[in-house]
Every structure is written in structure tokens, then in C-alpha cells.
N, C-alpha and C. Protein backbone atom coordinates (compact mmCIF):
# COMPACT_ATOMS: atom_id res chain seq x y z
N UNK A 1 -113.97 107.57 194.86
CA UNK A 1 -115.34 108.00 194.71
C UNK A 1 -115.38 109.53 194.67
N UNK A 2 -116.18 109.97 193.95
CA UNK A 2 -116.08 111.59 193.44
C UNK A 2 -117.32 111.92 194.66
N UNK A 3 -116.50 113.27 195.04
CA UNK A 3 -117.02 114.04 196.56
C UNK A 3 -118.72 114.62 195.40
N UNK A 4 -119.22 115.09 196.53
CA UNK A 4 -120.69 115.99 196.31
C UNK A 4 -120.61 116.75 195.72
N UNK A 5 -119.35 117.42 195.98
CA UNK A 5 -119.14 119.05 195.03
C UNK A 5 -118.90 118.92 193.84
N UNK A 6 -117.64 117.62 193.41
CA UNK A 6 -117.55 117.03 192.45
C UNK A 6 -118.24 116.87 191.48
N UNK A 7 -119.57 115.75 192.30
CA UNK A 7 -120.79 115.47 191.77
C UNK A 7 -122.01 116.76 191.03
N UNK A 8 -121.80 118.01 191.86
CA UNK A 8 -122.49 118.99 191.43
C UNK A 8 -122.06 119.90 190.74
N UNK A 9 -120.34 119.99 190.48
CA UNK A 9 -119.73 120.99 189.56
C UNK A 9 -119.91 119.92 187.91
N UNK A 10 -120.06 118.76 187.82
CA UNK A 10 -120.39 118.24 187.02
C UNK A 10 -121.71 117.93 186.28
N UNK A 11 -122.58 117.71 187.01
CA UNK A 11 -123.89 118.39 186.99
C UNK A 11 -124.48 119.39 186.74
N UNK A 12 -124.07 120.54 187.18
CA UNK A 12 -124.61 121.86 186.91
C UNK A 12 -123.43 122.77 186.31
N UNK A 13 -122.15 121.86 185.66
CA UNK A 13 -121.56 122.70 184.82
C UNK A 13 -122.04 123.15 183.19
N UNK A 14 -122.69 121.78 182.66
CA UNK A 14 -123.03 121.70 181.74
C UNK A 14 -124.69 122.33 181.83
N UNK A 15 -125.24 122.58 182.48
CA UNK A 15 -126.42 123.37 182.55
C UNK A 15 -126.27 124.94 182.82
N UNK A 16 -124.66 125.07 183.17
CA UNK A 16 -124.46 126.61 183.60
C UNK A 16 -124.15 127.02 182.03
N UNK A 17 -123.45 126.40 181.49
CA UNK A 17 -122.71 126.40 180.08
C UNK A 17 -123.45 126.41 179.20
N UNK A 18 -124.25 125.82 178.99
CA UNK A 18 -125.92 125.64 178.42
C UNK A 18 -126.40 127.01 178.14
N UNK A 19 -126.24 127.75 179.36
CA UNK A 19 -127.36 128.78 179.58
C UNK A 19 -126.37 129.97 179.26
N UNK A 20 -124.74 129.71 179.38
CA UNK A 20 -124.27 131.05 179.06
C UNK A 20 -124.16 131.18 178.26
N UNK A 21 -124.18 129.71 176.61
CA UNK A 21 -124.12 129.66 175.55
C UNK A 21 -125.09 130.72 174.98
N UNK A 22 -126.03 129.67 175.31
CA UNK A 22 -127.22 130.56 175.07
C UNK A 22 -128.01 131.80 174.96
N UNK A 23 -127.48 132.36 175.71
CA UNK A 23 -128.07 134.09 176.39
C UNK A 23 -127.39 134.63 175.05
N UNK A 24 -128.22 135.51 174.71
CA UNK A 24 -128.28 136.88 173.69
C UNK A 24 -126.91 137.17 173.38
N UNK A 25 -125.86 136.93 173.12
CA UNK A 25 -125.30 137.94 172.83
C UNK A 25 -124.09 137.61 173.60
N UNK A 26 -123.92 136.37 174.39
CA UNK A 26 -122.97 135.90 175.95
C UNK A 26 -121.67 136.08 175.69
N UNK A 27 -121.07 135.93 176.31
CA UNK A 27 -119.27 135.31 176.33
C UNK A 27 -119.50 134.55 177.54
N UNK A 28 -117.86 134.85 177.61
CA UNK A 28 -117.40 133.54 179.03
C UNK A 28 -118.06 134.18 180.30
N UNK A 29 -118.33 133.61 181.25
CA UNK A 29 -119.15 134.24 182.91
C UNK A 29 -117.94 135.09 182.86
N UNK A 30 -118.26 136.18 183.42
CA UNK A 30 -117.29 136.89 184.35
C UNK A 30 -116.88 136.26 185.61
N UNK A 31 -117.43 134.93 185.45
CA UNK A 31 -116.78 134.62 187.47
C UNK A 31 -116.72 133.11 186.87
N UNK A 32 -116.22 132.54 188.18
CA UNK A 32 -116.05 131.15 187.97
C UNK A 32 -117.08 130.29 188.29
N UNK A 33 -118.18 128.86 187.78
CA UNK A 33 -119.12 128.16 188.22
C UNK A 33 -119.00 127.92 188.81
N UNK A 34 -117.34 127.25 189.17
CA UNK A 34 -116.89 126.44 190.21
C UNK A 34 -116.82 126.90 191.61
N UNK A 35 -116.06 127.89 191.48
CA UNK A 35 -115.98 128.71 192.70
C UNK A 35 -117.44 129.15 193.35
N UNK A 36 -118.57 129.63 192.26
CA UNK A 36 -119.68 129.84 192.82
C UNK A 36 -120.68 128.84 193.71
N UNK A 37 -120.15 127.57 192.68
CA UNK A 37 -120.76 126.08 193.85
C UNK A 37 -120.21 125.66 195.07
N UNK A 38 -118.95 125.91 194.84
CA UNK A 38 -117.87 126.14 196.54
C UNK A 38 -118.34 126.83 197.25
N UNK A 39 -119.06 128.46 196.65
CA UNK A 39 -119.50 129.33 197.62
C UNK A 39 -120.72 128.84 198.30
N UNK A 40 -121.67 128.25 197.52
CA UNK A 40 -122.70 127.82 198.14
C UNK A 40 -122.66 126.53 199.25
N UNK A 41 -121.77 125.68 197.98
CA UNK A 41 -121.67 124.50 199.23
C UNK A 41 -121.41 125.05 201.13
N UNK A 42 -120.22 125.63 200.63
CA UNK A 42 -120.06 126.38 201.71
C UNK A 42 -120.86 126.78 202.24
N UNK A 43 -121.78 127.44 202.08
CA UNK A 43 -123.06 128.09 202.59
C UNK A 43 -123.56 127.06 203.61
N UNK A 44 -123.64 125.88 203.13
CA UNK A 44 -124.82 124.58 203.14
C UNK A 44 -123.85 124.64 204.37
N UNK A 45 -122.73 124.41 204.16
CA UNK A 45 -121.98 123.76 205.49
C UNK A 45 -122.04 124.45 206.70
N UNK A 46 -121.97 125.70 206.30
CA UNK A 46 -121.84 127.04 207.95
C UNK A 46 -123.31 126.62 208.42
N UNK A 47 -124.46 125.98 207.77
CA UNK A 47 -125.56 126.06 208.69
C UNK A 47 -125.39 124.46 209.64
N UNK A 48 -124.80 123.93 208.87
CA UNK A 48 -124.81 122.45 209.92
C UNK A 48 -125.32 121.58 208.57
N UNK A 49 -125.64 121.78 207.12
CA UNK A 49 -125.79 121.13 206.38
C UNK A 49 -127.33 121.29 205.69
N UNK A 50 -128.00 120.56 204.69
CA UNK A 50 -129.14 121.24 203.92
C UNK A 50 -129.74 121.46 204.58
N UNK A 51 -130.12 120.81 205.85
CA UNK A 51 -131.55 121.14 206.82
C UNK A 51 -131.64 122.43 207.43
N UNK A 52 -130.14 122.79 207.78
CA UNK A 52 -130.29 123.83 208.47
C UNK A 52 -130.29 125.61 207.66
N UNK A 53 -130.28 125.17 206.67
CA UNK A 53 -129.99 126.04 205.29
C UNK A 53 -131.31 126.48 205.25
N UNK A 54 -132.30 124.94 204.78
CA UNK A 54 -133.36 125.52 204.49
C UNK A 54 -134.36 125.98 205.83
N UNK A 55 -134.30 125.51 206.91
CA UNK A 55 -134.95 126.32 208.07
C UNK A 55 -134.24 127.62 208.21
N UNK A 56 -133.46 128.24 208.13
CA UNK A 56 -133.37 129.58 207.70
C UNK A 56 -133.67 130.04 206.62
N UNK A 57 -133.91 129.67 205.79
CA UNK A 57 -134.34 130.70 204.46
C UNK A 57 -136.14 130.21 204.52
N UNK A 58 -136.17 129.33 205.20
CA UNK A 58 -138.04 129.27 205.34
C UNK A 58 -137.98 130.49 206.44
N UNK A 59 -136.95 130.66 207.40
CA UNK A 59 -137.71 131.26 208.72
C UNK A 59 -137.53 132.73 208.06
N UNK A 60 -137.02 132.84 207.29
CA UNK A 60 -136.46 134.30 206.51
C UNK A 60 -137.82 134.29 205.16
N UNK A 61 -138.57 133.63 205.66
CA UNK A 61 -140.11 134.14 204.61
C UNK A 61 -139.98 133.76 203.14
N UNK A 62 -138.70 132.56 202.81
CA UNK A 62 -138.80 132.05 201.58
C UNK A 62 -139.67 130.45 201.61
N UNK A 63 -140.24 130.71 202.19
CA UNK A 63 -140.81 128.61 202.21
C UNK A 63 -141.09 128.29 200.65
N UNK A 64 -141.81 128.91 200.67
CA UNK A 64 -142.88 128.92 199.05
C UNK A 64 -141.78 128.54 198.27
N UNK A 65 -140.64 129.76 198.02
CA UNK A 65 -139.43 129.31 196.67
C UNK A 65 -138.52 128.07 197.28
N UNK A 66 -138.05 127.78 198.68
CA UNK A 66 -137.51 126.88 199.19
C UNK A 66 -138.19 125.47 198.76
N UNK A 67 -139.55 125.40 199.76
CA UNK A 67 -140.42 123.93 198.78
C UNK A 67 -140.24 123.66 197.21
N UNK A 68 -140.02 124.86 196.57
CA UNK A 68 -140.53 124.81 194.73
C UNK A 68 -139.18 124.25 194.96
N UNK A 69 -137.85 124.57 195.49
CA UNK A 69 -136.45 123.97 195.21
C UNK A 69 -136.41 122.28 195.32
N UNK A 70 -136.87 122.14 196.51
CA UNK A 70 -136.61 120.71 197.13
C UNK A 70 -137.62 119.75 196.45
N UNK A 71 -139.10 120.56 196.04
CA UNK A 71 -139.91 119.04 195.25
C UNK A 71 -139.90 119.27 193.93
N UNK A 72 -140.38 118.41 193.12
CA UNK A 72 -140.19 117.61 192.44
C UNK A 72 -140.33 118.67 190.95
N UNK A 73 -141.08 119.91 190.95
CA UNK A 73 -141.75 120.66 189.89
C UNK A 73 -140.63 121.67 189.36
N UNK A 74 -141.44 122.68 189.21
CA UNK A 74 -140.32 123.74 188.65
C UNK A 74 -139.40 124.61 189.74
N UNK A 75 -138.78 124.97 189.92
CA UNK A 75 -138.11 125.71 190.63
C UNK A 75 -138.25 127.33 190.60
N UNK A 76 -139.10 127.85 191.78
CA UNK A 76 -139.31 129.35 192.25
C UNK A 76 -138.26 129.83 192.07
N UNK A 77 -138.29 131.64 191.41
CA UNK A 77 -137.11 132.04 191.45
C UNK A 77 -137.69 133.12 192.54
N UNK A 78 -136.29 133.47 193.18
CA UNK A 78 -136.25 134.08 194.43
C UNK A 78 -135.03 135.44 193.99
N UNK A 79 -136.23 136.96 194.29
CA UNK A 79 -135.16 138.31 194.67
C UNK A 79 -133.87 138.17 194.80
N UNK A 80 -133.18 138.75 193.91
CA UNK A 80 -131.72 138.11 194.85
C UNK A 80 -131.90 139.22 196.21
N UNK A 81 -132.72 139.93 196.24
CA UNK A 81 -132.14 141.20 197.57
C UNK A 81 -132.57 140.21 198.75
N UNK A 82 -133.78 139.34 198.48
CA UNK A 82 -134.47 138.52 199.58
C UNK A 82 -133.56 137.85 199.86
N UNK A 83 -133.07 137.02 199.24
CA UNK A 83 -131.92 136.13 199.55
C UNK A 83 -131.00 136.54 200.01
N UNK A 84 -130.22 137.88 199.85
CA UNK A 84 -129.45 138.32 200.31
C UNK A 84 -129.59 138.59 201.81
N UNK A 85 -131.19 139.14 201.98
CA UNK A 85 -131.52 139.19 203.40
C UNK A 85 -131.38 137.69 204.26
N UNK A 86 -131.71 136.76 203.81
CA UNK A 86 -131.95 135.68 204.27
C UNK A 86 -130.65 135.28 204.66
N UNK A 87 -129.44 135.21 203.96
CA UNK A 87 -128.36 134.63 204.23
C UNK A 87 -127.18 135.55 205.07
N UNK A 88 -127.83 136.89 204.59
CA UNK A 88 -126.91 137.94 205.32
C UNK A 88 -125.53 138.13 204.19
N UNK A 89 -124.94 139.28 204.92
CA UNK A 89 -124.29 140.28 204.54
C UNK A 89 -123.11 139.85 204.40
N UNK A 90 -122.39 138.62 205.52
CA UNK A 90 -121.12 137.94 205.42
C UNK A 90 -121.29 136.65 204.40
N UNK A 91 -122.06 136.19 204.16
CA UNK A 91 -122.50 135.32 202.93
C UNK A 91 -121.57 136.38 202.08
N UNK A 92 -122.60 137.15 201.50
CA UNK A 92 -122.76 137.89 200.13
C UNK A 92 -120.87 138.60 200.30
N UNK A 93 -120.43 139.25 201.50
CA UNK A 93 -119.49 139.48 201.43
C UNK A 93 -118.03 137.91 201.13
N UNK A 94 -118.59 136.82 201.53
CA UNK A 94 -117.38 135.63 201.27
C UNK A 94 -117.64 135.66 199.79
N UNK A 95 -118.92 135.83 199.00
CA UNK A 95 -118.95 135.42 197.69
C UNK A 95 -118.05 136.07 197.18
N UNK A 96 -118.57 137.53 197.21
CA UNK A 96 -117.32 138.92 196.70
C UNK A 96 -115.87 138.25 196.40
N UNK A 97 -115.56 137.86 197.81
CA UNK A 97 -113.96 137.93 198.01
C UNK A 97 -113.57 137.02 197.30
N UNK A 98 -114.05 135.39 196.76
CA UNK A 98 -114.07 134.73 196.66
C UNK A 98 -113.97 134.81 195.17
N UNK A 99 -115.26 135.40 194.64
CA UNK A 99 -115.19 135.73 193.31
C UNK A 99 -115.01 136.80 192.44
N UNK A 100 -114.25 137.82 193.35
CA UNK A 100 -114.18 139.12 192.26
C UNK A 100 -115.40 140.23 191.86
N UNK A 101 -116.66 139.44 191.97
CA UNK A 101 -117.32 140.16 191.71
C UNK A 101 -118.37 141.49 192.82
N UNK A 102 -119.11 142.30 192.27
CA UNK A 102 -119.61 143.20 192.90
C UNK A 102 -120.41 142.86 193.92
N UNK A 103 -121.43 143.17 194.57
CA UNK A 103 -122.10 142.71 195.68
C UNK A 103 -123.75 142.76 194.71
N UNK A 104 -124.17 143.24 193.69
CA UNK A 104 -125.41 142.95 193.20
C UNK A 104 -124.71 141.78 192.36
N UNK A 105 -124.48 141.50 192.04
CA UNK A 105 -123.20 140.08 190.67
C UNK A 105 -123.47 139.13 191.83
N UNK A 106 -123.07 139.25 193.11
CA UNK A 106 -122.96 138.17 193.88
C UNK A 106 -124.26 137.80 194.60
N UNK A 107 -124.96 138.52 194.65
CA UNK A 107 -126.53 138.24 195.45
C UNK A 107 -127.09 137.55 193.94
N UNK A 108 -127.33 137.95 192.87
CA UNK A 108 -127.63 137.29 191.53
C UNK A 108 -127.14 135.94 191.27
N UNK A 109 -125.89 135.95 191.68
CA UNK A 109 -125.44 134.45 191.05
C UNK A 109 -125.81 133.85 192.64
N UNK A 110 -125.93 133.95 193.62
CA UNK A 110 -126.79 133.30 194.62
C UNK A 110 -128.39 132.74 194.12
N UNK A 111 -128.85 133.65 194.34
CA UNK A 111 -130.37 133.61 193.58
C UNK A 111 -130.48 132.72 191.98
N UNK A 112 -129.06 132.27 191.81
CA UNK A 112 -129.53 131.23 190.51
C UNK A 112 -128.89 130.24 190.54
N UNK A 113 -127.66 129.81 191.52
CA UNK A 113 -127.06 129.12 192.12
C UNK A 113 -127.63 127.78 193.07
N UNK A 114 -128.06 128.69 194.18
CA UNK A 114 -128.43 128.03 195.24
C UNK A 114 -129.92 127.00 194.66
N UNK A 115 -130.78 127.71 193.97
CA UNK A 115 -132.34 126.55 193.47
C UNK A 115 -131.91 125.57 192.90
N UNK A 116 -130.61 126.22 192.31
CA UNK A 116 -130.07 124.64 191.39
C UNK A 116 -129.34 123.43 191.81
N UNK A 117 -128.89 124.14 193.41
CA UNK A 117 -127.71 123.09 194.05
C UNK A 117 -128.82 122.76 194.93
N UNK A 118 -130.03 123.15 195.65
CA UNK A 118 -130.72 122.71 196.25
C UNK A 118 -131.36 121.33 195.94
N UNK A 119 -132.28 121.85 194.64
CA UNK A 119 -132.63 121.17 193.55
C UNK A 119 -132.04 119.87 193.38
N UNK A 120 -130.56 119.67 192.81
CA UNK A 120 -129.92 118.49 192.55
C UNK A 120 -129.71 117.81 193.93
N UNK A 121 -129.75 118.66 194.96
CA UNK A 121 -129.14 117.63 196.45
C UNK A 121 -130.14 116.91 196.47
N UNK A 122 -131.54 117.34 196.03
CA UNK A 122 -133.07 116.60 197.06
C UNK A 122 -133.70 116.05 195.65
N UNK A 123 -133.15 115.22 194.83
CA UNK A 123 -133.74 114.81 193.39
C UNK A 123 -135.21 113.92 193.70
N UNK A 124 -135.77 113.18 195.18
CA UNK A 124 -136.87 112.57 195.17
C UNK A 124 -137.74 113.56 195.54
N UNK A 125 -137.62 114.94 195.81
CA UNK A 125 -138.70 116.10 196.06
C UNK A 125 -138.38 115.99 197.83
N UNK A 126 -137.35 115.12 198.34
CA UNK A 126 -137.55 115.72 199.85
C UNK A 126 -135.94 115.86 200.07
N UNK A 127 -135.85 116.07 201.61
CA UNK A 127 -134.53 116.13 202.31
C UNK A 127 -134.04 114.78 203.01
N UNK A 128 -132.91 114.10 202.17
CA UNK A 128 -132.64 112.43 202.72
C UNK A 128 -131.69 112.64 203.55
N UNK A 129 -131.98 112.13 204.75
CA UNK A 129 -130.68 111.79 205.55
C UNK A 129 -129.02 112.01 205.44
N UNK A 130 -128.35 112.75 205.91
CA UNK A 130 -127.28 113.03 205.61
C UNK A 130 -126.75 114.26 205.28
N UNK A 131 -127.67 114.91 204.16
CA UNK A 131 -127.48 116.07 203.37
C UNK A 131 -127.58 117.32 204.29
């Protein structure tokens, strides 16, 4: 049985690919999708898992873009600097190391990352058991 991450590097590869096709003028990401969904998953995990993810980034003054993630509509986009505040500085620094890239590159691909892995974890608009 294919793990979660599995499930979401497959999922949101072809929507990452989609979009880099797409853009003006693109080439290949400068970073890896994969690695960037590792970074997040990861994320999910250091809090104790989605619940505890999103009670910090609500208690960090994102509710509004957090709710738009988890129900059912369009998905809020969120500052990457806010986010950056929200998750902190050793976040944004594991992304870096992780992926090569700069520290504004890595708060950005957070901020377009995370609505989308949120997004796919909670597909009935809430938070199910487990996650």
C-alpha cells in the first residue's frame, strides 16, 4: 500500500508540473517537488501531525487562509513572510538545507506548498481522524 507522501507526491506532482509548464517563459523548478513535500510533510510531523500544524498557524493569525485550506472552496494564499513567521526560522532554515535554495525561494515554495498538501490531506472540507 502506497504511504501518504507517496499518495501526495503523486497528486500534486502533476499539478506542480502543470503549473511549471505553464508559467511564462518556465524551465525545470530549480528545486525538487519531492523534496519540497518531504519538507512539509515533515513540518506536519514536528507538530504531532495536521491538528497540531494547523493550531499553530491559526494561533500565528492565519485562521482565515488555514480554514480556506481545509474546506471545501478555493484556497487563501498566504505572505510567504507570514508563514515564515508562523512556522519559524528552523522550518525555513531545514527547507534551505534540504533544498539548495535561498531563504526568500524557501518561504515561497512554503506558501504554495503547504495550501496544497493541506488541501489534499482534508478533501471533505474538515480534519479526519488520524491526520
Amino acid at each position: 500500500m502506497a504511504s501518504l507522501l507517496d499518495e501526495l507526491k503523486s497528486q500534486l506532482g502533476g499539478i506542480l508540473a502543470a503549473e511549471t509548464a505553464g508559467a511564462k517563459g518556465a524551465q525545470s523548478p530549480a528545486h525538487d517537488p519531492h523534496a519540497m513535500l518531504e519538507s512539509v510533510m515533515d513540518l506536519i510531523g514536528q507538530h504531532g501531525g495536521l491538528g497540531g500544524l494547523l493550531d499553530k498557524l491559526k494561533a500565528s493569525g492565519l485562521g482565515d487562509a488555514v480554514s480556506s485550506w481545509v474546506g471545501t472552496g478555493d484556497n487563501q494564499p498566504v505572505p510567504a513572510n507570514q508563514l515564515e513567521s508562523a512556522v519559524g526560522a528552523d522550518t525555513i532554515s531545514q527547507i534551505i538545507a534540504k533544498l539548495g535554495v535561498s531563504k526568500e525561494q524557501a518561504s515561497s515554495l512554503l506558501a504554495k506548498y503547504l495550501p496544497m498538501v493541506i488541501d489534499r490531506l482534508t478533501p471533505h472540507g474538515k480534519l479526519e481522524e488520524g491526520t
